[in-house]
N, C-alpha and C. Protein backbone atom coordinates (compact mmCIF):
# COMPACT_ATOMS: atom_id res chain seq x y z
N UNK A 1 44.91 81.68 -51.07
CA UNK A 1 45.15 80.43 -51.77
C UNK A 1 45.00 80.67 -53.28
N UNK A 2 45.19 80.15 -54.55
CA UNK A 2 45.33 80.05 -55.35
C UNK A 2 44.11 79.42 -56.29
N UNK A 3 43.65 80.01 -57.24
CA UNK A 3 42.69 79.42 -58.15
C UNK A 3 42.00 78.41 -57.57
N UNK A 4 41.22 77.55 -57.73
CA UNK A 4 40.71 76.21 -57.43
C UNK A 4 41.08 75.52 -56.26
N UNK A 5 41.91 76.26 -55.08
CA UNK A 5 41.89 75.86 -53.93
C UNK A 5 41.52 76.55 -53.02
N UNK A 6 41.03 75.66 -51.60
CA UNK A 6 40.20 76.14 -50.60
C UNK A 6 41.15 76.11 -49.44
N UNK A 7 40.53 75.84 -48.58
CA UNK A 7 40.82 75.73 -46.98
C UNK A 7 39.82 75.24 -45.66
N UNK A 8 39.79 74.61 -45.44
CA UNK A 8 38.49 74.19 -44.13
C UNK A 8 38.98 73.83 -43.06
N UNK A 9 39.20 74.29 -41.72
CA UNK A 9 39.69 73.88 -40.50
C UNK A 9 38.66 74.01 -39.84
N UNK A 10 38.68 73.17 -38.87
CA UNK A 10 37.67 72.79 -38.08
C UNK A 10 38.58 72.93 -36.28
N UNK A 11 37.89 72.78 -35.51
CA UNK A 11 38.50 73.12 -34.18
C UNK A 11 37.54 72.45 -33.34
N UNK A 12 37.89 71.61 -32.13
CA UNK A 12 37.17 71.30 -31.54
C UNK A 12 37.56 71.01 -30.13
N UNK A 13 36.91 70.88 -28.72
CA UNK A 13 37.32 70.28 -28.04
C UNK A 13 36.38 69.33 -27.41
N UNK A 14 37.70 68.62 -26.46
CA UNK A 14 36.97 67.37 -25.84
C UNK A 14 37.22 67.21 -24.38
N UNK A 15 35.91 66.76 -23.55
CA UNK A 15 35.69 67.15 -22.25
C UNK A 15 35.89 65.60 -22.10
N UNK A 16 36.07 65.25 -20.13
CA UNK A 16 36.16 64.10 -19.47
C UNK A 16 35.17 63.94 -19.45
N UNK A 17 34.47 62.69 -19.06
CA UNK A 17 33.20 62.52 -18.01
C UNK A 17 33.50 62.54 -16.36
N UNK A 18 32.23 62.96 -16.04
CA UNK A 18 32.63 63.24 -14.41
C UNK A 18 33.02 61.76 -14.02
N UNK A 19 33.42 61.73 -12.69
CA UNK A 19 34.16 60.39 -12.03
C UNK A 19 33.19 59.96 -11.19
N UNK A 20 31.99 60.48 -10.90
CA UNK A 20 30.54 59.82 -9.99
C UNK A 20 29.65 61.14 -10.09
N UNK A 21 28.96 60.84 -9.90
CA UNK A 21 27.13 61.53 -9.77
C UNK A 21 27.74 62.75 -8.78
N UNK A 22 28.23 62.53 -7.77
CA UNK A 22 28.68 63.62 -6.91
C UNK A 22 29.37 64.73 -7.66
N UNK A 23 30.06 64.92 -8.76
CA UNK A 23 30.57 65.76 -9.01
C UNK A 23 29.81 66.59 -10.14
N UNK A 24 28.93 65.81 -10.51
CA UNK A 24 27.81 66.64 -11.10
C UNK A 24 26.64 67.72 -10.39
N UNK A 25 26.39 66.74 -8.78
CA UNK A 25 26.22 67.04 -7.80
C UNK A 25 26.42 68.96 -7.07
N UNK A 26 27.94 69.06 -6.96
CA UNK A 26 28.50 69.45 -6.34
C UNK A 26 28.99 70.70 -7.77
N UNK A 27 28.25 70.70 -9.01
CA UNK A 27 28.51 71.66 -9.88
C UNK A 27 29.69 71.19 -11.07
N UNK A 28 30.06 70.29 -10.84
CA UNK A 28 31.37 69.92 -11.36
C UNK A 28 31.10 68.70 -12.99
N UNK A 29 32.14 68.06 -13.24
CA UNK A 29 31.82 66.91 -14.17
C UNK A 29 32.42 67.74 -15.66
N UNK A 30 32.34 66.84 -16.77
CA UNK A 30 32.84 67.42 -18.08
C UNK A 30 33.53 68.13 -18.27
N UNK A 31 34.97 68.64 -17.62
CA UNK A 31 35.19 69.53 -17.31
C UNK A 31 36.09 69.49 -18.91
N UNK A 32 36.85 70.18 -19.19
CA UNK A 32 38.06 70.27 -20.47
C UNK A 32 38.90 68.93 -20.47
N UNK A 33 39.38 68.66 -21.18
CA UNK A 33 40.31 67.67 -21.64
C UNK A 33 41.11 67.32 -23.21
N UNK A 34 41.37 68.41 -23.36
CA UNK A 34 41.88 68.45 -24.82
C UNK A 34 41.11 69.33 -25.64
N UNK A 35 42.25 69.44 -26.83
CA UNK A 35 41.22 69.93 -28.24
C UNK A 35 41.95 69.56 -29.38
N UNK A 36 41.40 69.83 -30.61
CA UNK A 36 41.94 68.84 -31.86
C UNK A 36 42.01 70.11 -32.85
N UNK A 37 42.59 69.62 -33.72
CA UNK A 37 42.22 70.70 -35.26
C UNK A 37 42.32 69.42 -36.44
N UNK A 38 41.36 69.89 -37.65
CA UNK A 38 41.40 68.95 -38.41
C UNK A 38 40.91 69.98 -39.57
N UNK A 39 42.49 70.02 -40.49
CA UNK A 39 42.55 70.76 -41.37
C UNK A 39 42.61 70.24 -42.93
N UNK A 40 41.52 70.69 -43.57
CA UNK A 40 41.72 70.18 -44.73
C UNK A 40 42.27 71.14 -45.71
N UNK A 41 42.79 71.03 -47.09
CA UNK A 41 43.08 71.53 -47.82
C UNK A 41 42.38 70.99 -49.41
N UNK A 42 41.06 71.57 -50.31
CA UNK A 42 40.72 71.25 -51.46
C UNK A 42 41.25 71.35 -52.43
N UNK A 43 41.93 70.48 -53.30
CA UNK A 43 42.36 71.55 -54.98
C UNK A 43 40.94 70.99 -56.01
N UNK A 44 39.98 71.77 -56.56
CA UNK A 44 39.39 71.75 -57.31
C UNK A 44 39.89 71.40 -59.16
N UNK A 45 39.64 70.05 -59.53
CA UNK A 45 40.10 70.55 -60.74
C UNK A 45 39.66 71.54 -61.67
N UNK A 46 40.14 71.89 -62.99
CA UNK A 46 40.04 72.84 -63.64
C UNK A 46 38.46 72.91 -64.43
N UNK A 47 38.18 71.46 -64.43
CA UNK A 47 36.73 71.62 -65.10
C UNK A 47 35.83 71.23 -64.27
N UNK A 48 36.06 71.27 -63.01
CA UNK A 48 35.16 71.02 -61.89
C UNK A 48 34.33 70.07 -62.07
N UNK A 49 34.82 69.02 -62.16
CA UNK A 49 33.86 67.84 -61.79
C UNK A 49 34.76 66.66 -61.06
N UNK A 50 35.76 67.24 -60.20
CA UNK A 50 36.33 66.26 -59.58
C UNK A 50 37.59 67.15 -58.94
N UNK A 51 37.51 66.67 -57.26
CA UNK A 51 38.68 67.19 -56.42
C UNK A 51 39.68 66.43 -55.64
N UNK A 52 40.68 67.03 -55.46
CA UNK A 52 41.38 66.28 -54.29
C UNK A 52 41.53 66.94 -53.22
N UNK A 53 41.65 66.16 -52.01
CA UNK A 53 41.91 66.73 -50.78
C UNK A 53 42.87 66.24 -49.63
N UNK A 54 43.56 67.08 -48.96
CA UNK A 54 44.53 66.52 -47.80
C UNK A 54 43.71 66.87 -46.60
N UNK A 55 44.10 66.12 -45.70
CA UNK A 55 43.56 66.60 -44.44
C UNK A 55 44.83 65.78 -43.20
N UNK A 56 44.79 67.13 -42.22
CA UNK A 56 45.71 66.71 -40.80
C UNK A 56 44.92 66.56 -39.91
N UNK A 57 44.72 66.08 -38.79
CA UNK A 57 44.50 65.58 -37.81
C UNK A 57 45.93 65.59 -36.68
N UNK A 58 45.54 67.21 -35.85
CA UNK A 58 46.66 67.01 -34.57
C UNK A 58 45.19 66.89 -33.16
N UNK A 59 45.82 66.65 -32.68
CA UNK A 59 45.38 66.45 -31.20
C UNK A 59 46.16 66.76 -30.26
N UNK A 60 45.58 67.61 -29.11
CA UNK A 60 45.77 67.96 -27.94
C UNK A 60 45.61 67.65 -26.50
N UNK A 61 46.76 67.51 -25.73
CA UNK A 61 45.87 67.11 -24.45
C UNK A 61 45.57 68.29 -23.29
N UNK A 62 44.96 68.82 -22.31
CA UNK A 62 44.51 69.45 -21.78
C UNK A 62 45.51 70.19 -21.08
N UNK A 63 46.64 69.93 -21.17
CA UNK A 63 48.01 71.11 -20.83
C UNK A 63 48.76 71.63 -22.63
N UNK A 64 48.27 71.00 -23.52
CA UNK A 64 48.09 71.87 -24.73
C UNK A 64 49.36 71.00 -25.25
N UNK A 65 49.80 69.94 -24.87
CA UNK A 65 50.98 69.15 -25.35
C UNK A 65 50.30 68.22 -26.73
N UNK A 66 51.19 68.25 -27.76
CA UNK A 66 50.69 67.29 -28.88
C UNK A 66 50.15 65.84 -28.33
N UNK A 67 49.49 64.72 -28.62
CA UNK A 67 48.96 63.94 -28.01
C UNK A 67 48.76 63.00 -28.91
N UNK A 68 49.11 61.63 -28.65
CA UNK A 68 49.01 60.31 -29.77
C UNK A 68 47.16 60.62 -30.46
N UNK A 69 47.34 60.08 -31.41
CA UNK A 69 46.16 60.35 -32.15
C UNK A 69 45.90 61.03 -33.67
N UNK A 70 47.02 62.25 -33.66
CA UNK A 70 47.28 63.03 -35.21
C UNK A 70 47.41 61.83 -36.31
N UNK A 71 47.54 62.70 -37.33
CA UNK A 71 48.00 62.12 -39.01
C UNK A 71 46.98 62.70 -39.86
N UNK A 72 47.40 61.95 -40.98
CA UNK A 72 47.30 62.78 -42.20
C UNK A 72 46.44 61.75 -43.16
N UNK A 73 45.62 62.09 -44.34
CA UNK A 73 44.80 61.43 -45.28
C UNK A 73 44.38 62.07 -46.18
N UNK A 74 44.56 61.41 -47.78
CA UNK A 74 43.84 62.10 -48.42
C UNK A 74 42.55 61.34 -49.18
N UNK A 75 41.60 62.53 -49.81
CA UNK A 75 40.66 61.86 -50.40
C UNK A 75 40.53 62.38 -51.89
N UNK A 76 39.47 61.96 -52.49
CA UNK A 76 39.26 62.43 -54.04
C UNK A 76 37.87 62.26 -54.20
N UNK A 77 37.14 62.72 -54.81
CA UNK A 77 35.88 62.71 -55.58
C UNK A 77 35.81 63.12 -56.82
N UNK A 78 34.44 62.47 -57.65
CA UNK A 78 34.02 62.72 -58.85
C UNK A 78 33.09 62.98 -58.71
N UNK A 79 32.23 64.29 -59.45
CA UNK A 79 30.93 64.46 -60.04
C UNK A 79 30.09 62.94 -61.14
N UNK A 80 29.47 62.99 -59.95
CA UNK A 80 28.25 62.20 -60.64
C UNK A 80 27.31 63.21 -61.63
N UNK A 81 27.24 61.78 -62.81
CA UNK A 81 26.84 62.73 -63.93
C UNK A 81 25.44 61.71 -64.28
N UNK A 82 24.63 62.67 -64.87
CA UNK A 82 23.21 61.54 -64.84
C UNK A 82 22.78 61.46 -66.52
């Protein structure tokens, strides 16, 4: 990446809950059910006291097909100065 920019991805997944006590029982329950990525991108400004950032949001469902839920946002901050 370039001067004053970063990168942060994150990865995660997400399990069911079991369907009754028995399948916790019987070894089973939480089993997989998706996973997500949520990627940001920082540009630092030049005198560092204030950034911007994008971030995606895809989601997965547990046969690895894209899945309602993604998009996109950005944010900004300033250095607090005392």
């Amino acid at each position: 990446m370039a001067a004053g920019r970063f990168q942060a991805r994150y990865d995660f997944w997400v399990t069911k809950p079991p369907a009754g006590l028995d399948d916790l029982v019987k070894g089973g329950g939480w089993g997989p059910n998706g996973h997500g990525t949520l990627t940001e991108t920082i540009t630092l400004a030049t005198d560092r006291q204030s950034y911007v950032s994008t971030l995606t949001y895809a989601f997965f469902d547990a046969d690895g097909r894209p899945a309602p839920g993604g998009g996109a946002a950005t944010a900004r901050a300033v250095r607090i100065g005392f």
